[in-house]
C-alpha atoms as a PDB file:
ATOM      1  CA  UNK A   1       0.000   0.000   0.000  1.00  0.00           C
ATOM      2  CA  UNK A   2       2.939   2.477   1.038  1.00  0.00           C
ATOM      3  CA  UNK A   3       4.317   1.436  -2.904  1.00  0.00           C
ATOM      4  CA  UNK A   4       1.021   2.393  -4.510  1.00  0.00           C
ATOM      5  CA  UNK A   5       0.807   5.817  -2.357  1.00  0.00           C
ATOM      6  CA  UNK A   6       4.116   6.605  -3.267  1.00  0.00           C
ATOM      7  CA  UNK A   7       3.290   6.127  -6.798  1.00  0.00           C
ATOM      8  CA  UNK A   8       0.653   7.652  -7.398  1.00  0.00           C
ATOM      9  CA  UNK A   9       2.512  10.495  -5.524  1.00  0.00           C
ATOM     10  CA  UNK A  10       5.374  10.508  -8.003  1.00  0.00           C
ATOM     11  CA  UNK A  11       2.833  10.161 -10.643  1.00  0.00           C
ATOM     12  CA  UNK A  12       0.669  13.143 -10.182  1.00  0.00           C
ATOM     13  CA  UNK A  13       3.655  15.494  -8.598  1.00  0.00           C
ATOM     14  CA  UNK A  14       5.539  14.934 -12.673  1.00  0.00           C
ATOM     15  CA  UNK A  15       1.931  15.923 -13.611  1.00  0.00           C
ATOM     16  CA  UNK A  16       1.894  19.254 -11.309  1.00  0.00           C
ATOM     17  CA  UNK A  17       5.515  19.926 -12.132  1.00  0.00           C
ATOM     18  CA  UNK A  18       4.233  19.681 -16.245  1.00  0.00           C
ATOM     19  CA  UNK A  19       1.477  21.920 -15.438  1.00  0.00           C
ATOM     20  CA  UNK A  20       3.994  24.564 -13.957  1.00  0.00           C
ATOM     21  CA  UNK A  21       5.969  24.301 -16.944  1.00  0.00           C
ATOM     22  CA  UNK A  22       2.979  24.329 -19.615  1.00  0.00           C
ATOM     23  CA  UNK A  23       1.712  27.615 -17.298  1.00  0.00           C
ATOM     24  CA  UNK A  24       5.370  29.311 -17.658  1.00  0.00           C
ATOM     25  CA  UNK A  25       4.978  28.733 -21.492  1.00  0.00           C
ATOM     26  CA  UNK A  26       1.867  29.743 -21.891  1.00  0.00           C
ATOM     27  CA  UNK A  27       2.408  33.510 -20.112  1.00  0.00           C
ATOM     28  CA  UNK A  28       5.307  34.171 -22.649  1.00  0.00           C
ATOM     29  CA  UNK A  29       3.858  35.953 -26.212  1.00  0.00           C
ATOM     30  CA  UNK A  30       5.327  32.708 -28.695  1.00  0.00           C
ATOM     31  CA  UNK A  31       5.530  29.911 -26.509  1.00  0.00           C
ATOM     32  CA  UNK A  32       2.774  27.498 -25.972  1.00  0.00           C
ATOM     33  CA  UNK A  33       1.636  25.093 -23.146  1.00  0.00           C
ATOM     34  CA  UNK A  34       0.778  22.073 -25.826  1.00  0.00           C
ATOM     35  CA  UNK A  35       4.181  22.284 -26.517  1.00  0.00           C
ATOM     36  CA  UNK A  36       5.366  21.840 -23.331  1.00  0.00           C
ATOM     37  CA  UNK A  37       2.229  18.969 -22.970  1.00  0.00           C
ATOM     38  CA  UNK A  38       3.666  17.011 -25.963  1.00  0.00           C
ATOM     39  CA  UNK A  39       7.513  16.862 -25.377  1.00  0.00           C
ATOM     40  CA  UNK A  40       6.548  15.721 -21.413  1.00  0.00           C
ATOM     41  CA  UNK A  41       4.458  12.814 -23.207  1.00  0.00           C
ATOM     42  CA  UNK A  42       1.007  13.530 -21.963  1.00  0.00           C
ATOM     43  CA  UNK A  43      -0.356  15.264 -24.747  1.00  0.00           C
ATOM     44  CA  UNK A  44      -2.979  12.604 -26.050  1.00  0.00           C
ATOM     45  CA  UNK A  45      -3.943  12.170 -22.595  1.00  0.00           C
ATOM     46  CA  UNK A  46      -4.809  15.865 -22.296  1.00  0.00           C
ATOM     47  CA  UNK A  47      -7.178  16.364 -24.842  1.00  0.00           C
ATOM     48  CA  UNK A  48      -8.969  12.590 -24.291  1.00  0.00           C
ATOM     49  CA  UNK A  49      -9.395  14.311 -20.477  1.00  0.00           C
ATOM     50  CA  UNK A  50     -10.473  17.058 -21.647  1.00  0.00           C
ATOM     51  CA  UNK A  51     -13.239  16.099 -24.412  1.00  0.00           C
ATOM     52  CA  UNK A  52     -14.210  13.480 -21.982  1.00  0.00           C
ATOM     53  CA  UNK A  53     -16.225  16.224 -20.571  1.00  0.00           C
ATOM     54  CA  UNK A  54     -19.805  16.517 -21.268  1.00  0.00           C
ATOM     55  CA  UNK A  55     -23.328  16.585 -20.111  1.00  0.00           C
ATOM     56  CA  UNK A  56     -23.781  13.139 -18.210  1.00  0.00           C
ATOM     57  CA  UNK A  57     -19.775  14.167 -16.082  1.00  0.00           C
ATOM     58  CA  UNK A  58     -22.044  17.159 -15.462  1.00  0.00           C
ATOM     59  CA  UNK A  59     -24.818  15.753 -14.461  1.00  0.00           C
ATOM     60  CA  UNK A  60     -22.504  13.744 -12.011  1.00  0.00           C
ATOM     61  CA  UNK A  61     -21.194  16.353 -10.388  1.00  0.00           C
ATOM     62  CA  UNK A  62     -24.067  18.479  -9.687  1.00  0.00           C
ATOM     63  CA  UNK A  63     -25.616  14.930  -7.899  1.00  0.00           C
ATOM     64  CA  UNK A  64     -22.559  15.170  -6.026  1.00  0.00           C
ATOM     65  CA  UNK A  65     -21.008  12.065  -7.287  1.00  0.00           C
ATOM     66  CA  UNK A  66     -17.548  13.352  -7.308  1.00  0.00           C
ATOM     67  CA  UNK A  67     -16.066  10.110  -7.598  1.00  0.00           C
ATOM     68  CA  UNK A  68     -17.602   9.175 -10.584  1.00  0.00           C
ATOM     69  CA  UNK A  69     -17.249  12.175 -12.451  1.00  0.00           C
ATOM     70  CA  UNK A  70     -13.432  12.088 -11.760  1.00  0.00           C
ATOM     71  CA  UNK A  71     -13.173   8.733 -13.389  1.00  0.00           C
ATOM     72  CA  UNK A  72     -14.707   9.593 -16.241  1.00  0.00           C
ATOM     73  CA  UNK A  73     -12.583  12.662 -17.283  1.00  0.00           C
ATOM     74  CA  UNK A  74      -9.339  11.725 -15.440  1.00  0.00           C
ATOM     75  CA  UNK A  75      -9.900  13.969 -13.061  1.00  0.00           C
ATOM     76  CA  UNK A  76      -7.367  13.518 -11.009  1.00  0.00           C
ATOM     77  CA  UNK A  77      -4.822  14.059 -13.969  1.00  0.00           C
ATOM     78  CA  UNK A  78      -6.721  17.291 -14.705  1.00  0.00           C
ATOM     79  CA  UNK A  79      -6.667  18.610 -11.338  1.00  0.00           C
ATOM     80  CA  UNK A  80      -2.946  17.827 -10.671  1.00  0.00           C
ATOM     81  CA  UNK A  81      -2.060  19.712 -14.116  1.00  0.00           C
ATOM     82  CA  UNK A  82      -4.727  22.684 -13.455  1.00  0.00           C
ATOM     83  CA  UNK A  83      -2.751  22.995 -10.517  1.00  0.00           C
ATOM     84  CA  UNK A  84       0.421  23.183 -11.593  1.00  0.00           C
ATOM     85  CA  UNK A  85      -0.637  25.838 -14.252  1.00  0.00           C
ATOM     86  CA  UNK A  86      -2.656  28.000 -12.585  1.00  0.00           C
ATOM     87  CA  UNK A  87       0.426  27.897  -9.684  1.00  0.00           C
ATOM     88  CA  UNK A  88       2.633  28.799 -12.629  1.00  0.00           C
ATOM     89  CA  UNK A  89       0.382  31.663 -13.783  1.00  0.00           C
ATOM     90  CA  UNK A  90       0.486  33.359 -10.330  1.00  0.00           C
ATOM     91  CA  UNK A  91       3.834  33.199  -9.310  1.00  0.00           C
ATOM     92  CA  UNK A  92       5.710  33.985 -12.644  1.00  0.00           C
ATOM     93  CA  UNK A  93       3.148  36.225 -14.562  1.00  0.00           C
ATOM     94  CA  UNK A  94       5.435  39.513 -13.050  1.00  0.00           C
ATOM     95  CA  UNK A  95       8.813  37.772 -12.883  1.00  0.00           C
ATOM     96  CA  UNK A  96       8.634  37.294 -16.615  1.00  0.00           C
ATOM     97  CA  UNK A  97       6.766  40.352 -17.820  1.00  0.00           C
ATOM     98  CA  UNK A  98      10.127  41.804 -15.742  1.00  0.00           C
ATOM     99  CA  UNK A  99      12.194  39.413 -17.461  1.00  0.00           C
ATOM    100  CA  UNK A 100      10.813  39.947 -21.298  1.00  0.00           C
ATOM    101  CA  UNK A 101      10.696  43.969 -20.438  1.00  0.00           C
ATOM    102  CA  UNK A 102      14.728  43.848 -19.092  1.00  0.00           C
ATOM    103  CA  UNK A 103      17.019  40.660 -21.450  1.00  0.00           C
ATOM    104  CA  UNK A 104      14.137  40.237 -24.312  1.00  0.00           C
ATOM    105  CA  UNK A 105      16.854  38.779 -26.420  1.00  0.00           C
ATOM    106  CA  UNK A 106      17.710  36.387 -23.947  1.00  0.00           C
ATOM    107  CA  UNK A 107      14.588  35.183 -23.301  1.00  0.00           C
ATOM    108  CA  UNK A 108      13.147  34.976 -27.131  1.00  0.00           C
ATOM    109  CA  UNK A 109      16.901  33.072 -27.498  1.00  0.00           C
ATOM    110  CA  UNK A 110      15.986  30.396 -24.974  1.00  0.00           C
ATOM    111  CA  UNK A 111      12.179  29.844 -26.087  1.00  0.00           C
ATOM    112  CA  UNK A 112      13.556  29.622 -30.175  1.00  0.00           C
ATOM    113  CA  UNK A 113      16.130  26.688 -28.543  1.00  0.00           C
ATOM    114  CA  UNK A 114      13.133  25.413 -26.721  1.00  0.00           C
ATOM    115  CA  UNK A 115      10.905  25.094 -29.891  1.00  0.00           C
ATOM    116  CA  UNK A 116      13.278  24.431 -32.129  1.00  0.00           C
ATOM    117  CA  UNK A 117      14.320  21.265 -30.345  1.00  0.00           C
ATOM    118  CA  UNK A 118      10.254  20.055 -29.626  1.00  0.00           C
ATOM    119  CA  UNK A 119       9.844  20.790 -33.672  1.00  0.00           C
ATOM    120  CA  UNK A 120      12.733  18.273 -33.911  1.00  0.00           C
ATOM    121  CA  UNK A 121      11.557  16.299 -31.463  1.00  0.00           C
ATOM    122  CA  UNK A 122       7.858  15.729 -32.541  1.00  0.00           C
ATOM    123  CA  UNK A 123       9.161  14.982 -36.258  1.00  0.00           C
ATOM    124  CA  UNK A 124       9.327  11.092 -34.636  1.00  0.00           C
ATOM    125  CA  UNK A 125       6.219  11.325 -33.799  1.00  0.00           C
ATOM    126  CA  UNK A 126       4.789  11.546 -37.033  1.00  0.00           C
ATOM    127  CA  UNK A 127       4.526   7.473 -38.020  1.00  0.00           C
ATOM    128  CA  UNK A 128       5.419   7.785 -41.499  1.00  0.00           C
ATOM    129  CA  UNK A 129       5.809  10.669 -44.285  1.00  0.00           C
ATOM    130  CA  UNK A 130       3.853  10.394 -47.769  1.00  0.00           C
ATOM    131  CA  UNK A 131       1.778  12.791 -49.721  1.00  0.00           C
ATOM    132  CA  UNK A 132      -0.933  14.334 -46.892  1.00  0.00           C
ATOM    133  CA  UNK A 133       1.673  14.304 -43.729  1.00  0.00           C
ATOM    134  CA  UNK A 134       4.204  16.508 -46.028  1.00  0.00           C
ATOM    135  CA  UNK A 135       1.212  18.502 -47.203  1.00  0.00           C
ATOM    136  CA  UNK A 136      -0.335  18.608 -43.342  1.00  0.00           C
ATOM    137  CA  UNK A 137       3.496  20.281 -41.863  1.00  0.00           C
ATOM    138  CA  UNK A 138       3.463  22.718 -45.339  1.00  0.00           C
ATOM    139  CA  UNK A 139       0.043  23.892 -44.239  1.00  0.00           C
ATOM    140  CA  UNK A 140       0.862  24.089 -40.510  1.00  0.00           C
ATOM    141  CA  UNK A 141       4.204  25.981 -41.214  1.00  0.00           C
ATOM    142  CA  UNK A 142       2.497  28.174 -43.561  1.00  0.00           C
ATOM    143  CA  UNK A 143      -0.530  29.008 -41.075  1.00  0.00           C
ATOM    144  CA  UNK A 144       1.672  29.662 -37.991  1.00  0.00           C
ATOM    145  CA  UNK A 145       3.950  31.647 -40.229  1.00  0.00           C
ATOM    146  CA  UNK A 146       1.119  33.948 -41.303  1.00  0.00           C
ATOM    147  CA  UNK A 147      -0.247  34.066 -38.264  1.00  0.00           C
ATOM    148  CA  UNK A 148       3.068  35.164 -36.496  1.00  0.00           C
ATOM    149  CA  UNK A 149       2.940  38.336 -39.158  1.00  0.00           C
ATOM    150  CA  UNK A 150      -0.399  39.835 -38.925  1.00  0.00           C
ATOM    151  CA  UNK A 151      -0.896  43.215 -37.584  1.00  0.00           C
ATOM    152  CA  UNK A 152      -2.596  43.390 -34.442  1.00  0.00           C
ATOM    153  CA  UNK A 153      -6.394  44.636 -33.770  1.00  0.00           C
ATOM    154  CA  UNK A 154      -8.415  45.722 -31.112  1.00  0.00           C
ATOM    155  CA  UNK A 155     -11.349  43.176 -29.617  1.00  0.00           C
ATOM    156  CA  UNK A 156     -12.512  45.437 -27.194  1.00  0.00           C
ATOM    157  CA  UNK A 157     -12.519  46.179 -23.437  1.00  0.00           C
ATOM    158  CA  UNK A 158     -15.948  44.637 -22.116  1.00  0.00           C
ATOM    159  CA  UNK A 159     -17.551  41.887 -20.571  1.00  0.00           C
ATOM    160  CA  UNK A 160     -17.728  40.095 -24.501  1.00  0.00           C
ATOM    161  CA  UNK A 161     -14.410  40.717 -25.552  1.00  0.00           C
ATOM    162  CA  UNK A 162     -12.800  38.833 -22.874  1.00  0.00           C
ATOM    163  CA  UNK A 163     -15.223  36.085 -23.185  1.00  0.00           C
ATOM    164  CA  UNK A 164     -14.229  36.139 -26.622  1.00  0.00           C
ATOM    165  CA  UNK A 165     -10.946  36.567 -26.199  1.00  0.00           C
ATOM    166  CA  UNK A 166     -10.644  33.531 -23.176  1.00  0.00           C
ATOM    167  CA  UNK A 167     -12.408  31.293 -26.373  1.00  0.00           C
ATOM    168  CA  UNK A 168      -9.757  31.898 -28.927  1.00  0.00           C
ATOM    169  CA  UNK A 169      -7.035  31.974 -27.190  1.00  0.00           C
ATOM    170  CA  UNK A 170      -7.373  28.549 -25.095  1.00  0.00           C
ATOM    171  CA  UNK A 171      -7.756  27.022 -28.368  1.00  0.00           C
ATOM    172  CA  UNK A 172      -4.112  28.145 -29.784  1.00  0.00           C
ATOM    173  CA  UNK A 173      -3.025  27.233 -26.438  1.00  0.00           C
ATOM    174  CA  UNK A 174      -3.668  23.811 -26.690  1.00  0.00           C
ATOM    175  CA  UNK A 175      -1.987  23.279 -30.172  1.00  0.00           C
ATOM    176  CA  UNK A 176       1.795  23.123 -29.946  1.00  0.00           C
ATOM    177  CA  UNK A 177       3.234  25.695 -31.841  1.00  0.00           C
ATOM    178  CA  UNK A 178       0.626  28.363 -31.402  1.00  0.00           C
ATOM    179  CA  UNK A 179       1.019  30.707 -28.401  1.00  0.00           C
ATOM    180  CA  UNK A 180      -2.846  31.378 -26.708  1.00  0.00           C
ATOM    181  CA  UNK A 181      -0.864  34.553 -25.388  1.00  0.00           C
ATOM    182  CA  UNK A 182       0.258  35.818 -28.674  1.00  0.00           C
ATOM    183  CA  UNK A 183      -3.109  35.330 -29.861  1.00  0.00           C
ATOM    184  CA  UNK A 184      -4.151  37.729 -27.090  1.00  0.00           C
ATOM    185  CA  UNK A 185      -1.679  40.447 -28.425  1.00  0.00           C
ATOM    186  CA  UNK A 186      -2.863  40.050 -31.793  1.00  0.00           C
ATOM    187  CA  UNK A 187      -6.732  40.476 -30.286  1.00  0.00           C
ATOM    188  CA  UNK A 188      -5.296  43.483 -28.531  1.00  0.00           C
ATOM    189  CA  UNK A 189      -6.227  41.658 -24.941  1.00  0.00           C
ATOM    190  CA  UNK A 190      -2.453  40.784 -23.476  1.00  0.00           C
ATOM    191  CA  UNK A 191      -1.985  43.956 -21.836  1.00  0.00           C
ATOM    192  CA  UNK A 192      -5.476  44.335 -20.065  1.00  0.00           C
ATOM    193  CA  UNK A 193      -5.509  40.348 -19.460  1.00  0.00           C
ATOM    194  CA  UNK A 194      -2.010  40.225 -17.570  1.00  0.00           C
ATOM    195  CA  UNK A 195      -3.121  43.309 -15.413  1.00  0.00           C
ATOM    196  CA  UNK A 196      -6.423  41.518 -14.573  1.00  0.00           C
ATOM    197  CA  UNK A 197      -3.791  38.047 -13.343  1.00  0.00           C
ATOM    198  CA  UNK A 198      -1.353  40.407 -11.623  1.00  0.00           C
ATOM    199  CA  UNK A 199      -3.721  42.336  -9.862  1.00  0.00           C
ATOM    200  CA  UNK A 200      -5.895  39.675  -8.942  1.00  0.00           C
ATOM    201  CA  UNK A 201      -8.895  41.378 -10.414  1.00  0.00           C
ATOM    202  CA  UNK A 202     -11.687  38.609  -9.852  1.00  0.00           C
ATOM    203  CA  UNK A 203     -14.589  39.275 -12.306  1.00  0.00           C
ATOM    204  CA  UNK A 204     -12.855  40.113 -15.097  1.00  0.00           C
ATOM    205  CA  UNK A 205     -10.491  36.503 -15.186  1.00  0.00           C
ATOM    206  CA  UNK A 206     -14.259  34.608 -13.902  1.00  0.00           C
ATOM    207  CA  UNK A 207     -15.630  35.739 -17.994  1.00  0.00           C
ATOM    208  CA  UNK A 208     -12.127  34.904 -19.666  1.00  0.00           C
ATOM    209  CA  UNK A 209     -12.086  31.665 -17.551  1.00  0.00           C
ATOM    210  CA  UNK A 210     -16.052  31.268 -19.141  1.00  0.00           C
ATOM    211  CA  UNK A 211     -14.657  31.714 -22.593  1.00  0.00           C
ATOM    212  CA  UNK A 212     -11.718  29.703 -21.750  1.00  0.00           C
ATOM    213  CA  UNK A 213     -13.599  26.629 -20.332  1.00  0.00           C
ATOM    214  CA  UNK A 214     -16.260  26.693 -23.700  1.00  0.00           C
ATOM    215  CA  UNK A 215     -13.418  26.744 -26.336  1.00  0.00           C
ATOM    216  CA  UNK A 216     -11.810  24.383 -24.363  1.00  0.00           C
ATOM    217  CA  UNK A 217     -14.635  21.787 -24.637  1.00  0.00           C
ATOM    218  CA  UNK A 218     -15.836  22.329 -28.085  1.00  0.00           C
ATOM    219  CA  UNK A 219     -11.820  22.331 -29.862  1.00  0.00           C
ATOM    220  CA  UNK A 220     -10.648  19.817 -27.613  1.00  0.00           C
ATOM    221  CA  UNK A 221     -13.426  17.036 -29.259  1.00  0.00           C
ATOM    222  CA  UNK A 222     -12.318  17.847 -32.674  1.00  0.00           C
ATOM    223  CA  UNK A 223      -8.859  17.680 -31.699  1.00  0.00           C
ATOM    224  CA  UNK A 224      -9.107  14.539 -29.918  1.00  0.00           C
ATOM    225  CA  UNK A 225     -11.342  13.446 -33.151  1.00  0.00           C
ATOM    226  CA  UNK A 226      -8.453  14.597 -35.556  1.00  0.00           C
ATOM    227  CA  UNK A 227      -5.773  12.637 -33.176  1.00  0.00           C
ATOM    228  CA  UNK A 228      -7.594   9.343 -33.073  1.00  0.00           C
ATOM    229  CA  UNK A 229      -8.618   9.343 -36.702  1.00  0.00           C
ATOM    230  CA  UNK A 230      -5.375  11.205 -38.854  1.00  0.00           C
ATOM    231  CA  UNK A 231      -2.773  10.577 -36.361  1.00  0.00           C
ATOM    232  CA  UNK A 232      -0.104  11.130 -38.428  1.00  0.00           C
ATOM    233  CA  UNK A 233      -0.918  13.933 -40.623  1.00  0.00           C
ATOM    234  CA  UNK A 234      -2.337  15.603 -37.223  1.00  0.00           C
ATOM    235  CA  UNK A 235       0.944  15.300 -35.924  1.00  0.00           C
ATOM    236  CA  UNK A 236       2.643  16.654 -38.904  1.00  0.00           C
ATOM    237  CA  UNK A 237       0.387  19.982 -39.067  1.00  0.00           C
ATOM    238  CA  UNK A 238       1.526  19.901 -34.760  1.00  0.00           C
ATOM    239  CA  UNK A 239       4.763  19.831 -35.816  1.00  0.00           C
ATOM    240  CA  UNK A 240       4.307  22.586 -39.028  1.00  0.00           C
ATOM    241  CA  UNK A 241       2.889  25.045 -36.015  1.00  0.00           C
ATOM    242  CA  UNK A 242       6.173  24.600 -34.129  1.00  0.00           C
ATOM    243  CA  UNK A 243       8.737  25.209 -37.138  1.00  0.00           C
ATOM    244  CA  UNK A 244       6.504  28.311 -38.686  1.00  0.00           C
ATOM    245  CA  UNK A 245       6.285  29.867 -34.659  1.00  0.00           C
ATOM    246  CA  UNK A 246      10.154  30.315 -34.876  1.00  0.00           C
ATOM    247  CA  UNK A 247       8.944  33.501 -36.459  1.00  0.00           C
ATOM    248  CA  UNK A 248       7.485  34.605 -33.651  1.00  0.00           C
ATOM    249  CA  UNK A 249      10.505  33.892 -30.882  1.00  0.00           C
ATOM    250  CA  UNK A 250      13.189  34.816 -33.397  1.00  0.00           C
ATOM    251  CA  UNK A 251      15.160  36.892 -30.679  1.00  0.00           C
ATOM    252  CA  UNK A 252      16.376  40.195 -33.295  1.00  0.00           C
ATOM    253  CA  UNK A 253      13.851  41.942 -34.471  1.00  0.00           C
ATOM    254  CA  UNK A 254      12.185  45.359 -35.018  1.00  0.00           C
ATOM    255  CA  UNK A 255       8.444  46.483 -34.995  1.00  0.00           C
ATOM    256  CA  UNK A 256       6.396  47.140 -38.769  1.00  0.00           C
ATOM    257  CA  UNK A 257       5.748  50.326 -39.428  1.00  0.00           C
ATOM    258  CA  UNK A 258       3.039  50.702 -41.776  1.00  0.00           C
ATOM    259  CA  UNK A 259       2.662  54.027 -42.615  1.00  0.00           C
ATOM    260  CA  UNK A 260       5.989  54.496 -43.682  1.00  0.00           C
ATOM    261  CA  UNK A 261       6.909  51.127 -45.134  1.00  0.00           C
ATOM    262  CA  UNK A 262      10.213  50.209 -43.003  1.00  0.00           C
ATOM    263  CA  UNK A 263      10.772  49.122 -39.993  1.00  0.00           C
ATOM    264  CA  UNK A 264      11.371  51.028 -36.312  1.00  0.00           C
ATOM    265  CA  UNK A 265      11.968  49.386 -32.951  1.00  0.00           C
ATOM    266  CA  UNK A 266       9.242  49.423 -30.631  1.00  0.00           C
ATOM    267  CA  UNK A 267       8.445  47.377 -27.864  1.00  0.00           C
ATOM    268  CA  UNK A 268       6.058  44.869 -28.909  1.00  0.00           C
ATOM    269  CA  UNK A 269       5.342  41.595 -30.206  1.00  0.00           C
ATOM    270  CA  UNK A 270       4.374  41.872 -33.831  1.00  0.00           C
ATOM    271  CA  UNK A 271       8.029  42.329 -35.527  1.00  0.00           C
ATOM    272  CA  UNK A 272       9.645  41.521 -38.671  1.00  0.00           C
ATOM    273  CA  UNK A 273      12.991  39.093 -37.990  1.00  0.00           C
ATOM    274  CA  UNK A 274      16.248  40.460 -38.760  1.00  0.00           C
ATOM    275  CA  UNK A 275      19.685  39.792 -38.697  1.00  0.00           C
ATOM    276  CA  UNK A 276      21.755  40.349 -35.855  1.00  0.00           C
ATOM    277  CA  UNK A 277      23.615  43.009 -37.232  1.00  0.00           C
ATOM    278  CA  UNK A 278      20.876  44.379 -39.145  1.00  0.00           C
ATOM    279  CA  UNK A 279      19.516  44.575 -35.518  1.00  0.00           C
ATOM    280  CA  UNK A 280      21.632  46.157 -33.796  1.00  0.00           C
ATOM    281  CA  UNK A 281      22.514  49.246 -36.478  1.00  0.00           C
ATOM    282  CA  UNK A 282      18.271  50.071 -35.837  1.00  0.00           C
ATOM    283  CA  UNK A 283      18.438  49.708 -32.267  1.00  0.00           C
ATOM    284  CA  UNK A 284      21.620  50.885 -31.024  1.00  0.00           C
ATOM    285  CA  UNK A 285      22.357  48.281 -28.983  1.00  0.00           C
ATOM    286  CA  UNK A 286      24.454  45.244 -28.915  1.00  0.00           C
ATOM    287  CA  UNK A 287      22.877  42.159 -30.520  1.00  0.00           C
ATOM    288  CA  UNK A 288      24.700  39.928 -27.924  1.00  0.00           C
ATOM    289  CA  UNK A 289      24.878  37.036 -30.517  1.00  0.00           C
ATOM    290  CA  UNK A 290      27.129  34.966 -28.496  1.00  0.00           C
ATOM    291  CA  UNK A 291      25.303  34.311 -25.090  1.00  0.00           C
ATOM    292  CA  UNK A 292      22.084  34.192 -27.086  1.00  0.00           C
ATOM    293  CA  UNK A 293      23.220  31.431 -29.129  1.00  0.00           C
ATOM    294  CA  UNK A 294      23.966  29.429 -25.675  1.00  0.00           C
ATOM    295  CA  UNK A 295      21.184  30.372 -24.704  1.00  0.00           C
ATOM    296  CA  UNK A 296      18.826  28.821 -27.804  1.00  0.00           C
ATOM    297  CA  UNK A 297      21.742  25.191 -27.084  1.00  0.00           C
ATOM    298  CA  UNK A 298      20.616  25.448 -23.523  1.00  0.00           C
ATOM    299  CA  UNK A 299      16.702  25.257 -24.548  1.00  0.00           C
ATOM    300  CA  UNK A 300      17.245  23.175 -26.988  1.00  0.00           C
ATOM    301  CA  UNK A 301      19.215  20.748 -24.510  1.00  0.00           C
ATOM    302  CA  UNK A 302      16.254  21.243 -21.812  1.00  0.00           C
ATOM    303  CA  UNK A 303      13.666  19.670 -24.322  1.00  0.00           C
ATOM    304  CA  UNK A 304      15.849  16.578 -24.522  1.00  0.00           C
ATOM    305  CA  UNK A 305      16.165  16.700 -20.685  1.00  0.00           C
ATOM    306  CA  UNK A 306      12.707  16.720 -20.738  1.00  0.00           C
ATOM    307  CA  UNK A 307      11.280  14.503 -23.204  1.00  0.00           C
ATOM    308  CA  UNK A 308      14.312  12.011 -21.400  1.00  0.00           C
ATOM    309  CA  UNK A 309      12.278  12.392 -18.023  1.00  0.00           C
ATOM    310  CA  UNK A 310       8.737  12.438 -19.199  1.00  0.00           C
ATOM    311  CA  UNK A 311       8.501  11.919 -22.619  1.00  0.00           C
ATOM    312  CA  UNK A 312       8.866   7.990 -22.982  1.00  0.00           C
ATOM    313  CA  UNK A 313       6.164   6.701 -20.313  1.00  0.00           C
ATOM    314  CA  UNK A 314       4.412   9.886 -19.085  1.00  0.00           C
ATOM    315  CA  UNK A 315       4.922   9.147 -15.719  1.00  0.00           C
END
């Protein structure tokens, strides 16, 4: 019995510690929790858990059979990794809006290792390469691509934009490759959304955690559809989304400027990539190429580390 505690201890504290993880990711503008969910090996397991959820789990709970409900929707998986991010999300939203505002190179050098080496990494995942799994990366290279270039626009500031907001954005957050919080900049809702989490302000993160929980359940059952039926071009689009989002975490690079057709530094998210040098003769300061590029070897190592750890059993 002391075995089977301590097991299921070990198992669900890896869980909690991948939900801290898949929460750090998912604050940073680029970076994605599904990422972080497929190179710790419980992606698959995620969105099963999650589209297990429907009416009759509902109907469970509100009978207060607890129990029940938990077994049908792996509840116990959810809860540990809920956990974990929300935990994540609370203690690290201001140590890495701090972080991104003071070394932004350094960080975006880290999170392009970190992606680079899950894009590598979930290329084995994809069972075997003909006609639609080359065709299924193409597309998902060429979506995330775009999507890493559009201009930003403004949702809103109600009630309905964050509900709206909350919807999209937990959708891209559960794809590798897409960042849920660089969907919010491109919405216009990153700013007023990390003020709500570092403030604490209650109502506001109760309607984006509304919009949040609805996308969740609707995307996650034609994800989990897509997984079980196309496994192998679904993993190849997966993997598309990672390479094109190296736009996105590319650390040099300067803000578009529209009106005038060239390009100005800025400080935001929507940026053209440049060269190093081409970099640091607009900005003015040193491109710091050399502890960058340790930087992106160090992330890449980490999602070996990681896959290493978690990525075989999911335990």
């Amino acid at each position: 019995m002391t075995v089977d505690r301590e097991s299921v201890l070990r198992e669900y504290g890896g869980i909690y510690l991948r939900g801290v993880l898949m929460g750090a990711a998912d604050i940073v503008p680029g970076v994605s929790g599904g990422t972080i969910a497929f190179i710790t090996g419980i992606y698959d397991r995620l969105i099963a858990a999650i589209s297990a959820v429907d009416h009759h789990t509902a109907m469970l709970l509100l009978r207060g059979h607890w129990r029940s409900a938990g077994a049908a929707i792996d509840g116990g998986f959810l809860l540990a990794l809920g956990l974990g991010i929300v935990t994540s999300i609370a203690t690290l939203a201001h140590l890495l809006g701090w972080l991104l505002e003071a070394h932004p190179l350094l960080v975006w050098a880290f999170f392009f290792g970190l992606i680079a080496g899950s894009a590598l990494l979930l290329v084995r995942h994809v069972s075997h390469w003909q006609g639609l799994t080359v065709g299924a990366l193409v597309t998902g290279v060429m979506v995330a691509a775009g999507i890493a270039l559009l201009p930003a626009t403004q949702l809103g500031d109600g009630n309905l934009a964050l509900f709206v907001a909350g919807f999209i954005a937990i959708c891209a957050m559960i794809l590798p490759g897409i960042s849920g919080s660089f969907i919010l900049v491109l919405l216009g809702m990153y700013g007023p959304v990390l003020a709500a989490v570092e403030d604490f302000r209650l109502l506001p993160l109760a309607i984006l955690a509304a919009g949040a929980v609805c996308g969740l359940l609707v995307f996650s059952r034609l994800l989990n559809w897509l997984l079980t039926q196309f496994h192998a071009a679904c993993m190849a689009l997966l993997t598309g989304f990672l390479i094109g989002s190296l736009l996105v975490v590319w650390p040099w690079k300067a803000a578009r400027d529209t009106e005038a057709g060239g390009v100005a530094l800025e400080t935001t998210v929507l940026q053209w990539p440049l060269s190093p040098a081409a970099f640091a003769e607009l900005s003015g300061e040193p491109s710091r190429v050399l502890p960058c590029v340790l930087l992106m070897l160090a992330g890449f190592a980490a999602v070996w580390l990681i896959e290493r750890r978690w990525g075989d059993d999911g335990s």
